[in-house]
Protein backbone atom coordinates (compact mmCIF):
# COMPACT_ATOMS: atom_id res chain seq x y z
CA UNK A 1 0.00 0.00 0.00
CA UNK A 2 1.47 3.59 -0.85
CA UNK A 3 1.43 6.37 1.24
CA UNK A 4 0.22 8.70 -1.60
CA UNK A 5 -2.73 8.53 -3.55
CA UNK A 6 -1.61 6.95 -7.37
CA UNK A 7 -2.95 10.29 -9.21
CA UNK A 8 -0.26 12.19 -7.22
CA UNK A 9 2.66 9.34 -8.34
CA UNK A 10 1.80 9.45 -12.08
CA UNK A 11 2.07 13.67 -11.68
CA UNK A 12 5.84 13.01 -10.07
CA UNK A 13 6.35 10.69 -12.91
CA UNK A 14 4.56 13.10 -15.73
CA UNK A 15 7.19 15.60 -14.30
CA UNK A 16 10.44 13.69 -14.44
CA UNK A 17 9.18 12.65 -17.91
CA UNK A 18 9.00 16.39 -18.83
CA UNK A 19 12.14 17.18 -17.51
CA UNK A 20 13.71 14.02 -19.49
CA UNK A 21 12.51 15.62 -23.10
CA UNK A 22 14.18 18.90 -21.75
CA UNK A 23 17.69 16.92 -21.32
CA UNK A 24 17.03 15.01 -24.39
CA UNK A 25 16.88 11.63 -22.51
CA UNK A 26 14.44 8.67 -23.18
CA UNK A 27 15.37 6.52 -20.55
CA UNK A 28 16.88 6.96 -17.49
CA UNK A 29 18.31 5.02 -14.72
CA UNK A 30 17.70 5.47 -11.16
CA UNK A 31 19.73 4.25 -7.90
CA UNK A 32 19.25 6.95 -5.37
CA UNK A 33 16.91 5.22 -3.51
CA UNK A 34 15.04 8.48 -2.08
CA UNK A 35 14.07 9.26 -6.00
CA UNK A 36 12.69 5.40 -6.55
CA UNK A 37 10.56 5.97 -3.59
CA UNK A 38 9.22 9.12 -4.99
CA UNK A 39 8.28 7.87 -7.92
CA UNK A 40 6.66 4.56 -6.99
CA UNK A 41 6.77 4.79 -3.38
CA UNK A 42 9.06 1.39 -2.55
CA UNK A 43 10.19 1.38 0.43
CA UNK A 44 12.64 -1.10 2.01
CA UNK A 45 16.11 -1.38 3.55
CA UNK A 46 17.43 -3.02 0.14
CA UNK A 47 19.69 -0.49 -1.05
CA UNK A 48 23.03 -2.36 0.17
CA UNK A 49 22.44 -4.19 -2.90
CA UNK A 50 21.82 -2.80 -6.23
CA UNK A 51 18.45 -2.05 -7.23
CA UNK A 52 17.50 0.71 -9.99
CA UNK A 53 14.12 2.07 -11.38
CA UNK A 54 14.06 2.17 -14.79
CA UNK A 55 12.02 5.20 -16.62
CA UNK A 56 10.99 5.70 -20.20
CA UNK A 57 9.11 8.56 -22.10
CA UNK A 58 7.63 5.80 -24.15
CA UNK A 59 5.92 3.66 -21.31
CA UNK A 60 3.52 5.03 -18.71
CA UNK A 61 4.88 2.68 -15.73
CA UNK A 62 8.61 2.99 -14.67
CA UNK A 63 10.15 -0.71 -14.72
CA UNK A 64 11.53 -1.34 -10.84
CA UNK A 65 14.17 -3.81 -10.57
CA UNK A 66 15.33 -5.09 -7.17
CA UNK A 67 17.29 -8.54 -5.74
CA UNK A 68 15.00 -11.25 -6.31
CA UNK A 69 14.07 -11.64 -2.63
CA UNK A 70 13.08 -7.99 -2.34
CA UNK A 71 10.19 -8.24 -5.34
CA UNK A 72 7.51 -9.21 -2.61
CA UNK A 73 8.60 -6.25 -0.63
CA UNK A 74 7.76 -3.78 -3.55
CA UNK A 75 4.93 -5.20 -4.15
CA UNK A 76 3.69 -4.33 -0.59
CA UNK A 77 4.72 -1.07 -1.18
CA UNK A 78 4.56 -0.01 -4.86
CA UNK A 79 1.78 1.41 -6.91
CA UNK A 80 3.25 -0.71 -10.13
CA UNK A 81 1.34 -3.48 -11.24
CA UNK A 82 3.54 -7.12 -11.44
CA UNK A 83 4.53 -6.56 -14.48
CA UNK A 84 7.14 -3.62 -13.60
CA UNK A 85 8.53 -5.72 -10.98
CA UNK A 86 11.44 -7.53 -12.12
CA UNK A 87 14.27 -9.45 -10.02
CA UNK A 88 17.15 -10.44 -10.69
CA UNK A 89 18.70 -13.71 -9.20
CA UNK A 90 20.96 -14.28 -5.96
CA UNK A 91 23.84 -15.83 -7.57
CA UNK A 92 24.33 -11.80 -8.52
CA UNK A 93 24.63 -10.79 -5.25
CA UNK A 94 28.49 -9.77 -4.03
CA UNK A 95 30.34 -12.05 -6.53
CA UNK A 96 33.37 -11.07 -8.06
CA UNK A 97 32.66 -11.74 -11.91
CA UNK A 98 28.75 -10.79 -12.01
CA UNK A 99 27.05 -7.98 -11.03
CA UNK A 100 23.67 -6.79 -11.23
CA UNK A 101 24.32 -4.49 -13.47
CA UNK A 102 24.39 -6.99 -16.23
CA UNK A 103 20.76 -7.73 -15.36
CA UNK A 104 19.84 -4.39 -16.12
CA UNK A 105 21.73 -4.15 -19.21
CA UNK A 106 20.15 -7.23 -20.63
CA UNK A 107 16.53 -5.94 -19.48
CA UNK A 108 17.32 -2.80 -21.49
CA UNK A 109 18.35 -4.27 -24.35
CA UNK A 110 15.35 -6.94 -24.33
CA UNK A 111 13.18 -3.91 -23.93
CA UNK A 112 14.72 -2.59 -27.17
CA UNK A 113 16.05 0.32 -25.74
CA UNK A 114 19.66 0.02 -25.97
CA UNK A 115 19.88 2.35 -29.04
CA UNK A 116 18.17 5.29 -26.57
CA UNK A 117 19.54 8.23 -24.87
CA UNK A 118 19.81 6.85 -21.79
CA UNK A 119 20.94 8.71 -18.58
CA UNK A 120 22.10 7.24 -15.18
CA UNK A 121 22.79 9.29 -11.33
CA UNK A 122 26.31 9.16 -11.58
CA UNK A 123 26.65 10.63 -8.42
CA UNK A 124 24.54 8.99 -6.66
CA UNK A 125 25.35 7.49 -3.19
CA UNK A 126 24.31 3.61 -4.28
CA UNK A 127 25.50 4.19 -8.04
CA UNK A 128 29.14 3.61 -7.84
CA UNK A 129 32.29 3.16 -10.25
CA UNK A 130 31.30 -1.01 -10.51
CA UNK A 131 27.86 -0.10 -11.32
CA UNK A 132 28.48 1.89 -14.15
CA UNK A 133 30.97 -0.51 -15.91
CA UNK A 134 29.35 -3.88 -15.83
CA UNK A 135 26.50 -1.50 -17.05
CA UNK A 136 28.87 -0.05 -20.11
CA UNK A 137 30.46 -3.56 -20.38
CA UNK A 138 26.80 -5.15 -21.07
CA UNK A 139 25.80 -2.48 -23.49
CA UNK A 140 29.14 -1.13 -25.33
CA UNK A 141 27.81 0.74 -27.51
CA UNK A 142 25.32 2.99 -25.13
CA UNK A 143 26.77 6.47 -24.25
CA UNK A 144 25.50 7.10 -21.14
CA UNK A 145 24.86 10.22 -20.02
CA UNK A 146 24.45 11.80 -16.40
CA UNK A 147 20.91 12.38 -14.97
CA UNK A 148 22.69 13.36 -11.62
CA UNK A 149 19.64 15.56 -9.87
CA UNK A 150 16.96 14.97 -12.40
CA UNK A 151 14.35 13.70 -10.25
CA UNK A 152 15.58 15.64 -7.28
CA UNK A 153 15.37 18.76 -8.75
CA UNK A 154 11.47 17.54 -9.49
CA UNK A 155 11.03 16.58 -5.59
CA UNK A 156 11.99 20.41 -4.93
CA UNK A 157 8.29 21.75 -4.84
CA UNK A 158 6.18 19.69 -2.26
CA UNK A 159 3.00 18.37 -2.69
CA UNK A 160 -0.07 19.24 0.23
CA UNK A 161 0.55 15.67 1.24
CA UNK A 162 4.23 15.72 1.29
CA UNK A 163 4.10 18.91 3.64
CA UNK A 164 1.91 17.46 5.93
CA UNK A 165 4.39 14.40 6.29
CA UNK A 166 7.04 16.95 6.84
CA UNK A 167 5.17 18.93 9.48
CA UNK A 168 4.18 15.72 11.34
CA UNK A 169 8.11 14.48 11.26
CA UNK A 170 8.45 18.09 13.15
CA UNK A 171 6.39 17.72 16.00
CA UNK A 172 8.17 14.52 16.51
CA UNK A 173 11.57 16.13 16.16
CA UNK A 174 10.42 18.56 18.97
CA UNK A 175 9.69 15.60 21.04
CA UNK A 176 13.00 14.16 20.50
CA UNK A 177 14.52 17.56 21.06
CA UNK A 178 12.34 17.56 24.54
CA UNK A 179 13.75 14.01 25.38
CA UNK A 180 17.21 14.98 24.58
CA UNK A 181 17.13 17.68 27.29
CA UNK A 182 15.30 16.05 29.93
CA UNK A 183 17.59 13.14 29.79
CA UNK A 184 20.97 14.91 29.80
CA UNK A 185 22.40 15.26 33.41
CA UNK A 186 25.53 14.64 35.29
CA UNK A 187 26.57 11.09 35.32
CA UNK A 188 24.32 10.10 32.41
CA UNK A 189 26.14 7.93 30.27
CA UNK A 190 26.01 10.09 26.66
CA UNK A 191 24.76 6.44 25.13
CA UNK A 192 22.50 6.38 27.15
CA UNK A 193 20.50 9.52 26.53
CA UNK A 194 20.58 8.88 22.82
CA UNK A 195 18.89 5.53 23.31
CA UNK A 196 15.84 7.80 24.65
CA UNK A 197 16.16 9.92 21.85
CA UNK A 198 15.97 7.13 19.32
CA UNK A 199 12.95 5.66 21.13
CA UNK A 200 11.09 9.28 20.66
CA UNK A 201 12.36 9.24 17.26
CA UNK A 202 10.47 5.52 16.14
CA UNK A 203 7.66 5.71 18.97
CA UNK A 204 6.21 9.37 17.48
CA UNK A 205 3.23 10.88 18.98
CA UNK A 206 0.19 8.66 20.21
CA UNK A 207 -1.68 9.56 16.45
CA UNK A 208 1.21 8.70 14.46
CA UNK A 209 4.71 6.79 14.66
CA UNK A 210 8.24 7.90 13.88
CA UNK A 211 10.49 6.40 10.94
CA UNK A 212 14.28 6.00 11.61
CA UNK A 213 15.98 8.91 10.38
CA UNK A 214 18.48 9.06 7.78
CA UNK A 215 20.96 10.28 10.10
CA UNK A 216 21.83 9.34 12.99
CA UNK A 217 21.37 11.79 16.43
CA UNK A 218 24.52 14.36 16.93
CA UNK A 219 25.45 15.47 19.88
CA UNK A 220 28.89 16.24 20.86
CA UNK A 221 29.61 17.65 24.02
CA UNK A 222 32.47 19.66 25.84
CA UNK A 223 34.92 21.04 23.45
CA UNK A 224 33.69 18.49 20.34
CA UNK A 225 30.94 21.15 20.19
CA UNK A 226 33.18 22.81 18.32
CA UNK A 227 32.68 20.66 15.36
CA UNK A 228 30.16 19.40 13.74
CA UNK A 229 28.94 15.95 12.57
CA UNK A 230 30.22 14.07 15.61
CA UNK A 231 27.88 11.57 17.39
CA UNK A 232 28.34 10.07 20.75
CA UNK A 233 30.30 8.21 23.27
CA UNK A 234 29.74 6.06 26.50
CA UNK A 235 31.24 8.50 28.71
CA UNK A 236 29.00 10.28 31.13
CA UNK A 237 27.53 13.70 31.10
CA UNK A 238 29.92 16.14 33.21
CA UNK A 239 28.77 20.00 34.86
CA UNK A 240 29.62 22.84 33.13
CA UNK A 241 29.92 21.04 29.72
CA UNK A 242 27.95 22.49 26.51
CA UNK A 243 26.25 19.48 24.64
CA UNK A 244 25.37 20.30 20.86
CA UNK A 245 22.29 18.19 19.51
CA UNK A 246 21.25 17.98 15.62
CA UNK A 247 18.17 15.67 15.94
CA UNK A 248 15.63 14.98 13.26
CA UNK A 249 11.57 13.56 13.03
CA UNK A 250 10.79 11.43 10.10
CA UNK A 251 7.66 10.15 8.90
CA UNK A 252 7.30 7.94 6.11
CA UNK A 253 10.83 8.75 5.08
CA UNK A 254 10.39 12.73 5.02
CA UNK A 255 12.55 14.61 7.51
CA UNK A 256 12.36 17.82 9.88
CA UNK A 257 15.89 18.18 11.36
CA UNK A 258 15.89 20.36 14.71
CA UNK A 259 19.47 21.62 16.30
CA UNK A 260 19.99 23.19 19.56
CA UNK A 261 22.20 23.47 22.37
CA UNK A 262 22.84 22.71 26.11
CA UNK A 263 24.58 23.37 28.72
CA UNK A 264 25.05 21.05 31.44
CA UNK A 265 24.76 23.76 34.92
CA UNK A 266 23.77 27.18 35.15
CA UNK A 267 26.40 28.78 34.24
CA UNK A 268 27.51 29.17 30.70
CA UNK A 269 30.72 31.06 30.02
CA UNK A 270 29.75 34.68 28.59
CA UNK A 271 31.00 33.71 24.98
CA UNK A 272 28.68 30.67 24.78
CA UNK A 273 25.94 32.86 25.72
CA UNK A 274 27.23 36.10 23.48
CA UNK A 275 27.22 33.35 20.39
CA UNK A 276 23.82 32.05 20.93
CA UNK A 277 22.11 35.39 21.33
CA UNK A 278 24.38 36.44 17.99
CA UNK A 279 23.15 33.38 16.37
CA UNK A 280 19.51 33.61 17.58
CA UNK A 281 18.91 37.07 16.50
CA UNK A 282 20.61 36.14 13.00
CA UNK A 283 18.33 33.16 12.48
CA UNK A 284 15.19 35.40 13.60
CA UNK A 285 16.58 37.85 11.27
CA UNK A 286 17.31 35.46 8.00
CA UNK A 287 13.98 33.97 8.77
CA UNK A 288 11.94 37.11 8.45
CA UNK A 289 13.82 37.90 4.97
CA UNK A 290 12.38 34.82 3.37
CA UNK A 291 9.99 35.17 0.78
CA UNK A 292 8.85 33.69 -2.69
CA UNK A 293 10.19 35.56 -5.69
CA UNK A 294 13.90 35.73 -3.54
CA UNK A 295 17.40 34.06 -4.44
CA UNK A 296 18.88 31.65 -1.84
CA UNK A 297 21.82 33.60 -2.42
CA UNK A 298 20.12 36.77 -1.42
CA UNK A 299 18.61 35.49 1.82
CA UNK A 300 22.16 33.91 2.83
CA UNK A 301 23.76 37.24 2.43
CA UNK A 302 21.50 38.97 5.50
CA UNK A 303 22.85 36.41 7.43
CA UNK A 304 26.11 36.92 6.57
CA UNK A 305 26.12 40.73 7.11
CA UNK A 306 24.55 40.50 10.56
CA UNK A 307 28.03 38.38 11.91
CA UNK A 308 29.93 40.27 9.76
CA UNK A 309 28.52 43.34 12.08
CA UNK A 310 29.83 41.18 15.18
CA UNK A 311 33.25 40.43 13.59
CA UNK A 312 32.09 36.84 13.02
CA UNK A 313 32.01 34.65 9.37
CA UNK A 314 30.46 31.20 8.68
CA UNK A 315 32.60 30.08 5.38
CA UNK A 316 30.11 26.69 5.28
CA UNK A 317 26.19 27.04 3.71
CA UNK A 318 23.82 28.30 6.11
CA UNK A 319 20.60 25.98 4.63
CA UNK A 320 19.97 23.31 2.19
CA UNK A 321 17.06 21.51 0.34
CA UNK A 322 15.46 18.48 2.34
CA UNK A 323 12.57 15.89 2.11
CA UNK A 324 12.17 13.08 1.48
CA UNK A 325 15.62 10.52 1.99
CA UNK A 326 17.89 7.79 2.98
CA UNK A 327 20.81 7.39 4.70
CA UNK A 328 23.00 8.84 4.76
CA UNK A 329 21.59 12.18 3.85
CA UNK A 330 18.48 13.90 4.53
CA UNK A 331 19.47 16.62 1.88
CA UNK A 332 18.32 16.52 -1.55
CA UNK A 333 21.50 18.15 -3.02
CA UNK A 334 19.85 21.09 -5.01
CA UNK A 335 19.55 24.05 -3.33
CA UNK A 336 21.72 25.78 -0.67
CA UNK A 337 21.90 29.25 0.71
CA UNK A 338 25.38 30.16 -0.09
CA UNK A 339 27.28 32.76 -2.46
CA UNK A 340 26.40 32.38 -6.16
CA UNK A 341 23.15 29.67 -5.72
CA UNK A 342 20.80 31.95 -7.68
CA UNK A 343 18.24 30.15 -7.30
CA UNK A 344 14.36 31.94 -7.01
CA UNK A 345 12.52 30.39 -4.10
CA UNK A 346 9.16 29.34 -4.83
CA UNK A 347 6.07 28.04 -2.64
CA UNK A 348 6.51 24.69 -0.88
CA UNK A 349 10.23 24.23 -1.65
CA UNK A 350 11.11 22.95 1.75
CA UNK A 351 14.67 23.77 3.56
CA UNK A 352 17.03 22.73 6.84
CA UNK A 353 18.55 26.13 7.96
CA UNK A 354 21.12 25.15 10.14
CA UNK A 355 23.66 27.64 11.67
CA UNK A 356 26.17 26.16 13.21
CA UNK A 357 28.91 28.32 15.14
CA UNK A 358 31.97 26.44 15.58
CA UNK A 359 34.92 28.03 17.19
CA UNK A 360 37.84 26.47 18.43
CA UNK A 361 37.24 25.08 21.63
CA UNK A 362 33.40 25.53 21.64
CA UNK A 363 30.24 26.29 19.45
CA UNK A 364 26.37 26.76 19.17
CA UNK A 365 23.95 25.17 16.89
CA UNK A 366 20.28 26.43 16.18
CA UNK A 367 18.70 25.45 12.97
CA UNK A 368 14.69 25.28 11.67
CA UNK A 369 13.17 23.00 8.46
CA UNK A 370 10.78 25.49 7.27
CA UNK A 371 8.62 25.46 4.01
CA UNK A 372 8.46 28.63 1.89
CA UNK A 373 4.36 29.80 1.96
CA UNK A 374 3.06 32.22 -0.43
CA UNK A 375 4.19 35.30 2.04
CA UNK A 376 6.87 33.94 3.48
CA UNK A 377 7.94 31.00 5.35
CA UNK A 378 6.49 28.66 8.20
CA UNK A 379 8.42 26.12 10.55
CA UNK A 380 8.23 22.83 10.65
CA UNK A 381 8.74 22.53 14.71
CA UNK A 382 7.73 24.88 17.12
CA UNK A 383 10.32 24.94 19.97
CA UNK A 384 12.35 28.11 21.95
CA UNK A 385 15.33 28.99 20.12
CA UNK A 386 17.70 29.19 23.07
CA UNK A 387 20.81 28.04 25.29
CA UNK A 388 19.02 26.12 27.24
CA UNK A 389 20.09 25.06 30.58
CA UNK A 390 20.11 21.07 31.63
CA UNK A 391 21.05 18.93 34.59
């Protein structure tokens, strides 16, 4: 059973098929997982083996094909009739001189389309070097070119449904954020606090459950906080230690990340608390500029002049694209708010604006998923953007 209604698949698909003709391709292939989902809605932890979705301008259902075992999975979770099933057999599977790859090469080919403009994700997380040359060595004489984006770019503007997914995943990121804090306290093994906030994460709310996250929960303490992308240990909690945590919600694979920061006491050094007022007021303030019709470029810069003001710079993006994803990214890789990404925002293209302050020893995180509304923008979460105090 899908999670969205089949009218509003065969629009996702009518639009990837519109932005083929407009790269001159007739067939591409698919292995980003997150963009297979979107377009049929399979779901399954399968993706440590190769699987692709196949899509052609001149067929009105996408061919999936998956490891043989996995075909009763899809069909749980596909809108696809049989027929666009296919799997391919075990003795494929991790083996030094066969691949899967020749299975799809011989499927194209038998489907007569091996004399098509054909495009593949060549940078694409499950699409790697191997991939591509049993694929070249099974059709020689295909050119392949790079569809790298095509279908995320087409993900960019959510659907009603796909918003309301996303706005669910954020009230379950604020619970995780709530857990987070209540659990952290002196002598609290850091593993041990997680383990909470992964149980907030699946359980959800009473009227609807969590999904695991494509990214695990981050939260560094002490001086790690001054980097980011660190996880945790099984050392305990200490006073008068900052803890940074980058949590997310997900619900049916569609993500709300939430970052904040802690400090274990009452008393927070006066540059902790200096940065997170700084960085407070500058998220308040980038907020507010948001608005259709804007560049990402444009809204990045009034964050970068209010630091600037304070003798501060953040050389890294300050937001990115996000939806609907796998691990080990929750991004979609399109958009960021950065120098030079002139790129218009439009109404229900939905972002993680994350600024992260990390200085040498220390740092502050406070970030928002937001979706872009016809005045402006709206959160995903609603929770006090703060250093809050803990333990």
């Amino acid at each position: 059973m899908t999670v969205f209604t089949k009218e509003e698949y065969l629009q996702r698909l009518k639009r990837t098929k519109s932005r083929m003709m407009e790269q001159d391709l007739e067939v591409i292939v698919l292995a980003d997982p997150a963009n297979m989902n979107y377009l049929t809605g399979y779901d399954g932890w399968s993706f440590y083996t190769p699987q692709v979705l196949l899509v052609s301008v001149y067929e009105d259902e996408p061919q999936l094909i998956v490891r043989g075992m996995d075909v009763n999975g899809a069909g749980h979770t596909v809108w696809l009739s049989a027929d666009s099933c296919q799997g391919y057999p075990d003795s494929l599977v991790q083996v030094a001189d066969k691949h899967p790859m020749n299975f799809v090469g011989d499927f194209i080919r038998k489907k007569g389309w091996s004399d098509k403009r054909i495009g593949v994700e060549k940078d694409a997380y499950y699409f790697n070097v191997r991939c591509l040359e049993e694929l070249q060595k099974t059709l020689p004489h295909v050119r392949f070119e790079d569809c790298s984006l095509l279908v995320n770019w087409v993900r960019s503007i959510k659907s009603q449904a796909e918003i309301l997914f996303m706005q669910e995943a954020g009230k379950i990121a604020e619970k995780a954020m709530q857990t987070a804090l209540d659990n952290i306290a002196p002598g609290v093994r850091e593993c041990d606090c997680v383990a909470e906030v992964y149980r907030a994460q699946i359980q959800g709310l009473p009227e609807f459950g969590g999904d695991y996250p494509a990214i695990v929960p981050m939260m560094p303490t002490g001086s790690k906080t001054s980097a980011p992308h660190l996880t945790w240990t099984d050392e305990p909690y200490q006073r008068e230690q900052p803890v940074n945590l980058e949590l997310s919600g997900c619900r049916h694979r569609y993500h709300a990340p939430l970052a904040r920061t802690a400090w274990v006491g009452q008393n927070p050094p006066q540059k902790l608390q200096d940065l997170a007022q700084n960085t407070v007021d500058g998220l308040n303030l980038t907020l507010g500029a948001i608005k259709p019709g804007v560049t990402c470029e444009e809204v990045e810069l009034v964050w970068r002049q209010h630091i600037a003001r304070l003798g501060l710079e953040k050389k890294s993006r300050i937001a990115y694209a996000l939806g609907l994803n796998y691990p080990p990214d929750w991004g979609e890789h399109t958009m960021s708010f950065r120098p030079g990404d002139t790129t218009v925002l439009r109404p229900n293209m939905t972002f993680h604006m994350i600024l992260g302050m990390w200085m040498d020893d220390y740092g502050f995180e406070c970030s928002e998923s937001f979706w872009i509304t016809d005045e402006g923008c709206a959160t995903f979460s609603d929770f006090p953007r703060k250093l809050f105090m803990v333990g």
